[in-house]
Protein backbone atom coordinates (compact mmCIF):
# COMPACT_ATOMS: atom_id res chain seq x y z
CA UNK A 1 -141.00 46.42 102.34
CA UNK A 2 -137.37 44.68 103.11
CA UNK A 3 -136.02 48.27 104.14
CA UNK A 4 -138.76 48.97 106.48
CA UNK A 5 -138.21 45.33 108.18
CA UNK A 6 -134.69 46.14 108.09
CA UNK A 7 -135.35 49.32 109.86
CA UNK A 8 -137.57 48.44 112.32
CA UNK A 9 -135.26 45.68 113.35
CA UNK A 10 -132.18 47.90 113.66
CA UNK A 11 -134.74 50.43 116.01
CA UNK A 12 -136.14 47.22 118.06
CA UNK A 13 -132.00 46.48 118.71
CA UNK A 14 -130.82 49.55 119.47
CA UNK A 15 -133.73 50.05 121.94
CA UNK A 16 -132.87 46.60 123.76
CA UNK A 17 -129.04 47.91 123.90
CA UNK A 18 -130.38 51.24 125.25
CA UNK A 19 -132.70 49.05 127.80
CA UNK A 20 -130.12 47.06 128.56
CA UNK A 21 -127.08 50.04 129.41
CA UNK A 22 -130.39 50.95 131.82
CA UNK A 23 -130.39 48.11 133.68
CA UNK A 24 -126.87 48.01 134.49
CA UNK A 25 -126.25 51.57 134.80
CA UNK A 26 -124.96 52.90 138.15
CA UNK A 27 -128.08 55.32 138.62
CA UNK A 28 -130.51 52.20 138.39
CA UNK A 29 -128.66 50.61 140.44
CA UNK A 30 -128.69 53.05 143.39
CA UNK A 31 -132.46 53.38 142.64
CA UNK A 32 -133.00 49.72 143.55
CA UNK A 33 -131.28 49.89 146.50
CA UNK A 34 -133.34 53.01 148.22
CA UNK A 35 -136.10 51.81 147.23
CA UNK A 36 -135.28 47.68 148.44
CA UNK A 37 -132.99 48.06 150.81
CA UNK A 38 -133.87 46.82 154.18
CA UNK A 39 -132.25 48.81 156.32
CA UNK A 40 -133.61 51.80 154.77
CA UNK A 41 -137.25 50.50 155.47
CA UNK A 42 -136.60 50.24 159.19
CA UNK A 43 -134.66 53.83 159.05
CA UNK A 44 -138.01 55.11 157.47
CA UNK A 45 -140.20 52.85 160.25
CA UNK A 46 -138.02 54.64 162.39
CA UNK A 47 -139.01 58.20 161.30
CA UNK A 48 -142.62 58.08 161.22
CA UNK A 49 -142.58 56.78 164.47
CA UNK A 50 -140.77 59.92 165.87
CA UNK A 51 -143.49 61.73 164.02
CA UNK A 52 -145.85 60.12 165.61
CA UNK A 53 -144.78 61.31 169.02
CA UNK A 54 -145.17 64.81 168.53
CA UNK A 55 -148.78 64.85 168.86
CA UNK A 56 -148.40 63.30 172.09
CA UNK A 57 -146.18 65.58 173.57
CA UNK A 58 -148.50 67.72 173.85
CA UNK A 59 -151.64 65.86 175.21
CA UNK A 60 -152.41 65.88 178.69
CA UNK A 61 -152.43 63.31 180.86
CA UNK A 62 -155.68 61.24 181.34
CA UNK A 63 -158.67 62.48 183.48
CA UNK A 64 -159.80 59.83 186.77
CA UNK A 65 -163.51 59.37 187.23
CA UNK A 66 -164.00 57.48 190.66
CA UNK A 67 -167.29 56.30 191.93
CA UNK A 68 -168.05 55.61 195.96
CA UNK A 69 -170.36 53.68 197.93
CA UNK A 70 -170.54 55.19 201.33
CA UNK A 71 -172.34 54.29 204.56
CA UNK A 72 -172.84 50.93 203.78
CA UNK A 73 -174.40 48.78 207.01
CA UNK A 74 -172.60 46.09 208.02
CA UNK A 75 -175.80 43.81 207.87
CA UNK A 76 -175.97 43.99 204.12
CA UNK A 77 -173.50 43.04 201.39
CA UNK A 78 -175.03 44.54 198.55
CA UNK A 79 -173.03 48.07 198.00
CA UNK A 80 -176.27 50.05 196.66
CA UNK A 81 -178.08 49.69 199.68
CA UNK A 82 -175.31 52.73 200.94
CA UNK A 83 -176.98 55.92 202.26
CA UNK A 84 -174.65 58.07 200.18
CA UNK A 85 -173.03 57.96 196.68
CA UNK A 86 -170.07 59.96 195.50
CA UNK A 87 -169.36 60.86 191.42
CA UNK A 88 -166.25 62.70 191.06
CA UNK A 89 -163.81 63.27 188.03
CA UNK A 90 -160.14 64.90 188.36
CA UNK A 91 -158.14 66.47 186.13
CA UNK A 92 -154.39 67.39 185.95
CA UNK A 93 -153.20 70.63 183.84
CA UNK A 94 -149.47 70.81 183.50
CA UNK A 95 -147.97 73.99 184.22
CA UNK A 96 -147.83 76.33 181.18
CA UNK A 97 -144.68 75.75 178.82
CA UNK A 98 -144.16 71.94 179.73
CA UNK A 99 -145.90 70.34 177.24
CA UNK A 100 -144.46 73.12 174.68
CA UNK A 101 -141.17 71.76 176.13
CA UNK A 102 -142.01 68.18 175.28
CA UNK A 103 -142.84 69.25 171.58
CA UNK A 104 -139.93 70.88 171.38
CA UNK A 105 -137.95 67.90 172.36
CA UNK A 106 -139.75 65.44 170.08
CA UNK A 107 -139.65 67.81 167.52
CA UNK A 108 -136.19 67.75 167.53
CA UNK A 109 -136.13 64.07 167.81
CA UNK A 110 -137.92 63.96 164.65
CA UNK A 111 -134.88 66.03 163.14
CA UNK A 112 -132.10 63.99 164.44
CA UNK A 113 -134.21 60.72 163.17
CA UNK A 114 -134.37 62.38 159.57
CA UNK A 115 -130.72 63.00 159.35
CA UNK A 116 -129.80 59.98 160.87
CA UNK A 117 -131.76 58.24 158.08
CA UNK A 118 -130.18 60.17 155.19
CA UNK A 119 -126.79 59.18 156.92
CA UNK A 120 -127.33 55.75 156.19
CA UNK A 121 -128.91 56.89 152.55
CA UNK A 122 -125.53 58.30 152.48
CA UNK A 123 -124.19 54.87 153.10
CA UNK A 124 -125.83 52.83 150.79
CA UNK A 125 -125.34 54.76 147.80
CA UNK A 126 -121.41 55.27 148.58
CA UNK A 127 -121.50 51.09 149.02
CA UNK A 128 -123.60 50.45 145.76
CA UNK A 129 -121.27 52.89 143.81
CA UNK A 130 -118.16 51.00 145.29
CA UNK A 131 -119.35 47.65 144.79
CA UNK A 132 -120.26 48.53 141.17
CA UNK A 133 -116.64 50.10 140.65
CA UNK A 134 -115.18 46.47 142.09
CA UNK A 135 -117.48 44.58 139.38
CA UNK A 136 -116.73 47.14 136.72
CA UNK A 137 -112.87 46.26 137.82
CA UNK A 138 -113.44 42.62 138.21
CA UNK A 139 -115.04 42.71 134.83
CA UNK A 140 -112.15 44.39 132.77
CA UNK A 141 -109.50 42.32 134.40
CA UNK A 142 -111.16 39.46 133.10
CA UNK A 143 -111.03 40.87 129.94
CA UNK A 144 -107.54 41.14 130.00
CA UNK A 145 -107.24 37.73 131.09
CA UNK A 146 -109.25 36.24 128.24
CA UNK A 147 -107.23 38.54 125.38
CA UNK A 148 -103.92 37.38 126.58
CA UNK A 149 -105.19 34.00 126.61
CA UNK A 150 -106.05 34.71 123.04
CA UNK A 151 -102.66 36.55 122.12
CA UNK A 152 -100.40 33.93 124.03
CA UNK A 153 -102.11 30.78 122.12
CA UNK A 154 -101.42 33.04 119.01
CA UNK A 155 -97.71 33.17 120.33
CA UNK A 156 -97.92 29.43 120.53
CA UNK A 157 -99.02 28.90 117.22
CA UNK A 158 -96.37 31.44 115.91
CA UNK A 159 -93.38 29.95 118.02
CA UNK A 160 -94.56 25.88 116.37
CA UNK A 161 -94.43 27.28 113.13
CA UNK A 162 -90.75 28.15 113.68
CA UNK A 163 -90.09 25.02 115.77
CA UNK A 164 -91.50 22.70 112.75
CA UNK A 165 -88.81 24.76 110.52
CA UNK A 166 -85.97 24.66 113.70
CA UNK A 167 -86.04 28.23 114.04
CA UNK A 168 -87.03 28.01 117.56
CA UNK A 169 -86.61 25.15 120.67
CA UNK A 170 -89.63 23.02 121.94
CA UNK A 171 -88.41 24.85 125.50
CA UNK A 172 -90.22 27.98 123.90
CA UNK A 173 -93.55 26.25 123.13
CA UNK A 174 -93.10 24.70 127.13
CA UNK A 175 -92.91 28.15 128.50
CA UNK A 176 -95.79 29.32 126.90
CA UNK A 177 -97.97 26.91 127.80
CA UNK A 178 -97.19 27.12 131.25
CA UNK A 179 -97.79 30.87 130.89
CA UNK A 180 -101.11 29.74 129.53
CA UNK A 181 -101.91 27.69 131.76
CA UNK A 182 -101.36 30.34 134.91
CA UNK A 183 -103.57 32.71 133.02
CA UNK A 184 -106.12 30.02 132.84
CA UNK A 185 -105.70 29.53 137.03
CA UNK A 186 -105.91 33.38 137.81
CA UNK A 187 -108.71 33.21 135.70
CA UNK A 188 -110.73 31.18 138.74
CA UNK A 189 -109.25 33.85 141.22
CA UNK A 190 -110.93 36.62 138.95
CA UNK A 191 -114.49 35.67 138.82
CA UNK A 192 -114.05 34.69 142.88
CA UNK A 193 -113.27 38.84 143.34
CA UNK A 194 -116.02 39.15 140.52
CA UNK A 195 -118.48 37.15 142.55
CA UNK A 196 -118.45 38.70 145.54
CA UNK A 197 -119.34 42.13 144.85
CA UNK A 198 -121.76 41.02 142.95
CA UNK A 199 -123.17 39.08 146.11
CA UNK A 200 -123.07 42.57 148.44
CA UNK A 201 -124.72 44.51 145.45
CA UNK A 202 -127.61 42.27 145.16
CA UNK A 203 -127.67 41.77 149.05
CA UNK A 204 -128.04 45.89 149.26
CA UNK A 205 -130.86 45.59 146.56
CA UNK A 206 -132.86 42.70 148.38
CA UNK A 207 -132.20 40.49 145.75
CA UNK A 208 -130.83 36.86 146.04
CA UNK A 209 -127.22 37.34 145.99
CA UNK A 210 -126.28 34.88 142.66
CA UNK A 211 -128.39 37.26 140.71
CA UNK A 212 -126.21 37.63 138.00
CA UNK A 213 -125.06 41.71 137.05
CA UNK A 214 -124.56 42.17 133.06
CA UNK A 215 -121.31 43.36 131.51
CA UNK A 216 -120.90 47.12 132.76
CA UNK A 217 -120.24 50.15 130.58
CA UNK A 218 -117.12 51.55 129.56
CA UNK A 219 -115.94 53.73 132.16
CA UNK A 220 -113.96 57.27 131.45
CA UNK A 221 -112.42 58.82 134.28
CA UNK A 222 -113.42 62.44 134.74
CA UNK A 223 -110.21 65.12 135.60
CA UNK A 224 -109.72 65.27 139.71
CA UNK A 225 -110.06 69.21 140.05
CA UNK A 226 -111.30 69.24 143.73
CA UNK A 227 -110.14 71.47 146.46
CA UNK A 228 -109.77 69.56 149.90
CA UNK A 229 -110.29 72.84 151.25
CA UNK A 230 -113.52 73.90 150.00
CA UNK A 231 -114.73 70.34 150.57
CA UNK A 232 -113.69 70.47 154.28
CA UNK A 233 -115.77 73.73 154.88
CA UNK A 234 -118.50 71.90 152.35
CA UNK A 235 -118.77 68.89 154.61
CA UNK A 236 -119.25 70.68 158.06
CA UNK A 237 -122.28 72.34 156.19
CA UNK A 238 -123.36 69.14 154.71
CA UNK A 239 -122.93 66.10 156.46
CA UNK A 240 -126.28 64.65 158.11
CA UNK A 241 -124.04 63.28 160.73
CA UNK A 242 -123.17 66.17 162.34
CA UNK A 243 -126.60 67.86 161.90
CA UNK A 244 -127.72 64.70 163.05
CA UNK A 245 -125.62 65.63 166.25
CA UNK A 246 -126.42 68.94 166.33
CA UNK A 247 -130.03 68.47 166.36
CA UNK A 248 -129.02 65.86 169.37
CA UNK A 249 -128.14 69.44 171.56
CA UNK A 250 -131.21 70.94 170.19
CA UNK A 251 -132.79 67.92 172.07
CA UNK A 252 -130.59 67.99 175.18
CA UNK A 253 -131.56 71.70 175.93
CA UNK A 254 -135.59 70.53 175.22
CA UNK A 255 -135.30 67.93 177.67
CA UNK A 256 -133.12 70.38 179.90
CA UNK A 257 -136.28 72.86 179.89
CA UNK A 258 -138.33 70.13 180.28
CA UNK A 259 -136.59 69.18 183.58
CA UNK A 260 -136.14 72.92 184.91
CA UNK A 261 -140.10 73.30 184.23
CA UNK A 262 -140.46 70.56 186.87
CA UNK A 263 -140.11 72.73 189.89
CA UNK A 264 -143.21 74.55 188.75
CA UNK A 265 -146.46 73.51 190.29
CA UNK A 266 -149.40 71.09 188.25
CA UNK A 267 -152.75 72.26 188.59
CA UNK A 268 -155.63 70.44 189.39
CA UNK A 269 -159.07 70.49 188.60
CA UNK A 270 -161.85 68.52 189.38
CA UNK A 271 -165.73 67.89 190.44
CA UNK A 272 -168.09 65.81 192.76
CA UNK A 273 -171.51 64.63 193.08
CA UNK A 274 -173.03 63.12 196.00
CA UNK A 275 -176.21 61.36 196.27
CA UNK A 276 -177.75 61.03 199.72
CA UNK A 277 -180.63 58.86 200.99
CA UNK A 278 -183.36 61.24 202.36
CA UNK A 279 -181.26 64.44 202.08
CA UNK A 280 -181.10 66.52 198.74
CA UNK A 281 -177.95 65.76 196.55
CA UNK A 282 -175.34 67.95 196.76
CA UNK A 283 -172.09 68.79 194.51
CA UNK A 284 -168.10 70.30 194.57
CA UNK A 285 -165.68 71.44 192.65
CA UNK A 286 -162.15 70.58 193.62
CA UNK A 287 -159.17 72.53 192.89
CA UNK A 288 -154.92 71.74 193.82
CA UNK A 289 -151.61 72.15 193.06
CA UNK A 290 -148.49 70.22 193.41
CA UNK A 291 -145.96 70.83 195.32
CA UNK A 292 -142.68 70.10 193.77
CA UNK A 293 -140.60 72.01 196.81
CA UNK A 294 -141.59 69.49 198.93
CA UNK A 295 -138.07 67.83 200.20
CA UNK A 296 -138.78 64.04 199.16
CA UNK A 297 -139.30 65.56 195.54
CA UNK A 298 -137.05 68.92 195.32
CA UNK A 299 -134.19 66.73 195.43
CA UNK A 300 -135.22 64.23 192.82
CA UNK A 301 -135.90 67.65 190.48
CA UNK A 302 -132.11 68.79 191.30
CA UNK A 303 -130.93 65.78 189.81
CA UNK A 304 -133.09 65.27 186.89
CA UNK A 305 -131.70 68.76 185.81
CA UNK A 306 -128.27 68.46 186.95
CA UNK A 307 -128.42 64.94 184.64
CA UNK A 308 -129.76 67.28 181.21
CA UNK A 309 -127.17 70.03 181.70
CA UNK A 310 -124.52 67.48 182.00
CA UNK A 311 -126.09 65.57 178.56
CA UNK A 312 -126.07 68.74 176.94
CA UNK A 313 -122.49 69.47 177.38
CA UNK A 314 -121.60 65.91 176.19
CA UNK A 315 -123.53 66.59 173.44
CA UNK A 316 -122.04 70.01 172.42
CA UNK A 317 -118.39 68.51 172.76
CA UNK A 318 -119.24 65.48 170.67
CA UNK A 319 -120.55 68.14 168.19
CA UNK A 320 -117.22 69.66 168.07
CA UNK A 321 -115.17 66.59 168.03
CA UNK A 322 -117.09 65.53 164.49
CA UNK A 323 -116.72 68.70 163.37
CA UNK A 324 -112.73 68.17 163.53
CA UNK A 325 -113.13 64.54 162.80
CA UNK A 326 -115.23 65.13 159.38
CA UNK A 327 -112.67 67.45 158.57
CA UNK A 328 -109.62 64.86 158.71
CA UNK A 329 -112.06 62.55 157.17
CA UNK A 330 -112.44 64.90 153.67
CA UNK A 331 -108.51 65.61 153.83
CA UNK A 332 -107.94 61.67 154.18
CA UNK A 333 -110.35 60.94 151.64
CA UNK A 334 -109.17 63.51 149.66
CA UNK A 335 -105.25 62.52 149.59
CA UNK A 336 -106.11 59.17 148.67
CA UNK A 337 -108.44 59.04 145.86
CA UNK A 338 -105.73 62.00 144.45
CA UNK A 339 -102.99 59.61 144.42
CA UNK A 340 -104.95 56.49 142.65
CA UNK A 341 -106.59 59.04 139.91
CA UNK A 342 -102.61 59.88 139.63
CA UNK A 343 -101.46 56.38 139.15
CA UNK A 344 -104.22 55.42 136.85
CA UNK A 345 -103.82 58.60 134.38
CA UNK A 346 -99.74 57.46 134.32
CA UNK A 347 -100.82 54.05 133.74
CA UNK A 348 -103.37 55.06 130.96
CA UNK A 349 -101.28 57.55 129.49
CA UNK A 350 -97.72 56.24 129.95
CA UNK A 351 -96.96 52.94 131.04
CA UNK A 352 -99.59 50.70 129.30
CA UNK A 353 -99.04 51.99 125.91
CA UNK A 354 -95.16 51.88 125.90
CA UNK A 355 -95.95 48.22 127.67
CA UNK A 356 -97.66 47.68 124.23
CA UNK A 357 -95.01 48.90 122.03
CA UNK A 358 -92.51 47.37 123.57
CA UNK A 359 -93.90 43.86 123.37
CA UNK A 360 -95.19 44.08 119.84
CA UNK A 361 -91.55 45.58 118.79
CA UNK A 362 -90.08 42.39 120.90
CA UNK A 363 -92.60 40.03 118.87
CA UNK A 364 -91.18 41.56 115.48
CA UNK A 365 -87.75 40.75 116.60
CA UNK A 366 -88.11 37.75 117.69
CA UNK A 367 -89.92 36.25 114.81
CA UNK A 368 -86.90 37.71 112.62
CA UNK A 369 -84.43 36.44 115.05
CA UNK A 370 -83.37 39.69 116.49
CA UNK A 371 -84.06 39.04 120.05
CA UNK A 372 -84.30 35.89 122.85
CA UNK A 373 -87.41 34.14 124.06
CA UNK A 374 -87.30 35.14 127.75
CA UNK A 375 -87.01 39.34 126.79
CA UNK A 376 -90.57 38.27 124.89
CA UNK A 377 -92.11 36.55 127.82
CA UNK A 378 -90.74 39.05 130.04
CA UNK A 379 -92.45 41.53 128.24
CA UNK A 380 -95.48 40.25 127.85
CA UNK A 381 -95.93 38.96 131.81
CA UNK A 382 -95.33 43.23 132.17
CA UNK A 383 -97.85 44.04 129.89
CA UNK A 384 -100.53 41.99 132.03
CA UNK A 385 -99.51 43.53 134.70
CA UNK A 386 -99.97 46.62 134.11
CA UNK A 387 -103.20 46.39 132.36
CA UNK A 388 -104.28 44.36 135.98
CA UNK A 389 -103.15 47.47 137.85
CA UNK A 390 -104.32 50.04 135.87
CA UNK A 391 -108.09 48.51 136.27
CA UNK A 392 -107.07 47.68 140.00
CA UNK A 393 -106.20 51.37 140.26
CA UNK A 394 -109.68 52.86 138.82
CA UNK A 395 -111.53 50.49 141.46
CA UNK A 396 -109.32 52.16 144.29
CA UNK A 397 -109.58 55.91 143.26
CA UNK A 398 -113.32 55.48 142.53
CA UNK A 399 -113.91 53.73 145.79
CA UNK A 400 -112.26 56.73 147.57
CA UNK A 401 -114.11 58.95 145.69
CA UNK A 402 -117.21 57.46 146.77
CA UNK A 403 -116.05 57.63 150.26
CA UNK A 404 -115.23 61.35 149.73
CA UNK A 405 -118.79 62.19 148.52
CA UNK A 406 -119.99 60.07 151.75
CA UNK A 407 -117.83 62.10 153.58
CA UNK A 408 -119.14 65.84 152.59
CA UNK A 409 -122.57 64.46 152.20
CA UNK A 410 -123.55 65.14 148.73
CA UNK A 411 -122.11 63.28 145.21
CA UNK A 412 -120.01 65.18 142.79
CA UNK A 413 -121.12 66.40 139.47
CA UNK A 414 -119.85 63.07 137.69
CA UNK A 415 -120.16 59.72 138.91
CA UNK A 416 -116.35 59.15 137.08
C-alpha cells in the first residue's frame, strides 16, 4: 500500500513538472499570443471585411422606381385629383466585364489583406521568441549573480578563518565585502532587464503586464549550418511582405481595367405605366446608353486611367525595391546572428571553463600561500564576466535568429 502511495505521488509530480515546462515553454507561449493578441484581432477584422466586399463587386447598382402626378388643376391641392398618373422603374446594366473587373480587384484586395495579416503573424511570433530569449537571459544572469554571491561569502568565510590565525589582512575580508556588496547592487539592475521583457511578453499576450513568467528551461544552442544564400532566394519566395506587394500590382492592373472599361457605354433599361382619366391606360418600355465620349466626361476617363497606369508602375518598382531590400535584410540578419552563435560557442567551449580553472587553481594557492589576494579577486571579477557575456551573447544570436526567420518568412527547424 506505501509503494503504491509512493508511486502515485512520484507520477502526480512529475506530471505537474511536465505541466509546468508547458506553461513556460516557448511554443505555448507563441500560442497565447495569436490567439490574444490584439493587433492580430483587428488584422483578422480586417480580412473578413475585404471578404466581404467581393460579393459586392459584383452587384449592380440599385433600380429607381418614380411615381408622377400629372395634370393637376391649379384649383385643387390634393395631387390625386391629376388627370394622369405615371409608374415607371429604371434600371442600369454595366457594360460587360466591369463588374468582373471590380471582383478582380477586391479579390486581390482580399490577397494583399491575408498576407499583410500573416506579416504581422510574422511579427509577433519573432517578438514573443525574442522577448522570451531576453527573460531566458535575464534569468541565467541572475543565476550567476546569486552563485557568486554564494561562492564570494564562502571566500569570506575562508579568508576570516586565516585572518583569526594571521594568515591573511582584515584588507582582504574589506575587499570582499565590497565585491559582495556590488553583486548585491547589480543584482537590482538584473531583475529591472528581467522585468521588462516580461512586461512586453505579457503585453503581446493580453495579459496584465506584472504577470509573473516561471523559471525558463535550459536552453542548448543548436549548430548554425545555414546558407545566407539559399535563405536569400528562400525569402523572395516566402516573405508575405512582398507577396503582400505583389498582390498590390495584381490590384493596380484590376483597378487599371476597371478604369479603361469606363469609356464603354452603361445600358439602360426601364418601364412605364400611365394611368389616364377617361382614356385607356397605356405603357413603355425605355431603353439608353451612356455616353462616356461626351467631352465633359472623356476627359475625366483619361485621367482616371492615366492615374492607375501610373499606380501600377509605382507598385511594380516598389515590388522590386523589396525584393533587393529582403535580400540585404537575410544577408544582414544572417552575418549577425553568425557572429554571436560564434562568440557564445568560444565562450562555452573556451573561455568560461579555463575562467573556472583558473580561479579555483588561484583559490588553492592562495589558501596555501602561493599567490596574492588581488590575482584571486581579479580572477574571480573575470569569471563573472564572462559567464554575464556568454548568457548576454545567447540573447543576441537568438534574437537575430528570430529576426532572420522574420526575415525569410518561415521559422527554422529548431527554435535553438
Amino acid at each position: 500500500m506505501k509503494f503504491r502511495i509512493l508511486l502515485l505521488t512520484h507520477f502526480i509530480t512529475v506530471l505537474l513538472n511536465a505541466q509546468q515546462t508547458d506553461s513556460v515553454s516557448l511554443a505555448s507561449f507563441i500560442n497565447q499570443a495569436l490567439s490574444a493578441n490584439y493587433k492580430l484581432k483587428a488584422s483578422r477584422s480586417s480580412v473578413q471585411a475585404t471578404k466581404a466586399r467581393v460579393d459586392q463587386a459584383t452587384m449592380w447598382e440599385a433600380p429607381q422606381v418614380a411615381v408622377s402626378m400629372m395634370d393637376n388643376p391649379l384649383t385643387s391641392l390634393n395631387p390625386l385629383n391629376g388627370l394622369e398618373r405615371e409608374y415607371s422603374i429604371t434600371q442600369m446594366i454595366p457594360f460587360p466585364g466591369k463588374n468582373a473587373s471590380a471582383q478582380n480587384a477586391a479579390q486581390a484586395n482580399v490577397a494583399f489583406a491575408e498576407d499583410l495579416y500573416s506579416a504581422e503573424e510574422r511579427v509577433i511570433i519573432a517578438e514573443v521568441k525574442k522577448q522570451y530569449a531576453m527573460i531566458y537571459s535575464a534569468q541565467r544572469r541572475i543565476d550567476v549573480n546569486l552563485a557568486n554571491q554564494d561562492l564570494l561569502k564562502q571566500m569570506i568565510a575562508s579568508v576570516r578563518s586565516k585572518y583569526s590565525v594571521g594568515l591573511a589582512s582584515q584588507a582582504d575580508i574589506l575587499r570582499l565585502e565590497i565585491e559582495l556588496s556590488k553583486l548585491e547592487n547589480q543584482r537590482a539592475n538584473l531583475e529591472h532587464d528581467l522585468r521588462v521583457p516580461e512586461a512586453m511578453l505579457n503585453t503581446l499576450r493580453a495579459l496584465p503586464t506584472t504577470t509573473p513568467v516561471a523559471k525558463l528551461p535550459e536552453i542548448t544552442l543548436s549548430s548554425f549550418s545555414l546558407n545566407k544564400d539559399d535563405l536569400a532566394v528562400w525569402a523572395v519566395a516566402q516573405r508575405r511582405e512582398l507577396s503582400a506587394m505583389k498582390n498590390e500590382v495584381e490590384m493596380s492592373k484590376a483597378e487599371l481595367a476597371m478604369a479603361q472599361r469606363e469609356r464603354f457605354p452603361d445600358l439602360m433599361i426601364g418601364g412605364l405605366y400611365k394611368e389616364k382619366t377617361g382614356m385607356p391606360d397605356t405603357w413603355e418600355v425605355m431603353l439608353g446608353i451612356s455616353i462616356p465620349i461626351a467631352p465633359w466626361v472623356s476627359g475625366k476617363i483619361g485621367g482616371r486611367i492615366e492615374e492607375n497606369e501610373y499606380k501600377l508602375q509605382r507598385s511594380e518598382a516598389l515590388v522590386s525595391d523589396m525584393e533587393t531590400m529582403v535580400r540585404f535584410e537575410v544577408i544582414d540578419t544572417w552575418t549577425k546572428a553568425k557572429a554571436h552563435w560564434e562568440q557564445a560557442e568560444r565562450y562555452r567551449t573556451s573561455i568560461i571553463p579555463n575562467a573556472q580553472q583558473t580561479l579555483e587553481s588561484l583559490l588553492s594557492a592562495y589558501q596555501t600561500g602561493k599567490t596574492d589576494f588581488l590575482s584571486l579577486i581579479d580572477s574571480f571579477r573575470m569569471l563573472q564576466m564572462y559567464k554575464m557575456e556568454y548568457y548576454m551573447e545567447i540573447s543576441d544570436y537568438l534574437m537575430h535568429r528570430y529576426d532572420l526567420e522574420r526575415a525569410i518568412g518561415a521559422d527554422f527547424e529548431t527554435n535553438f
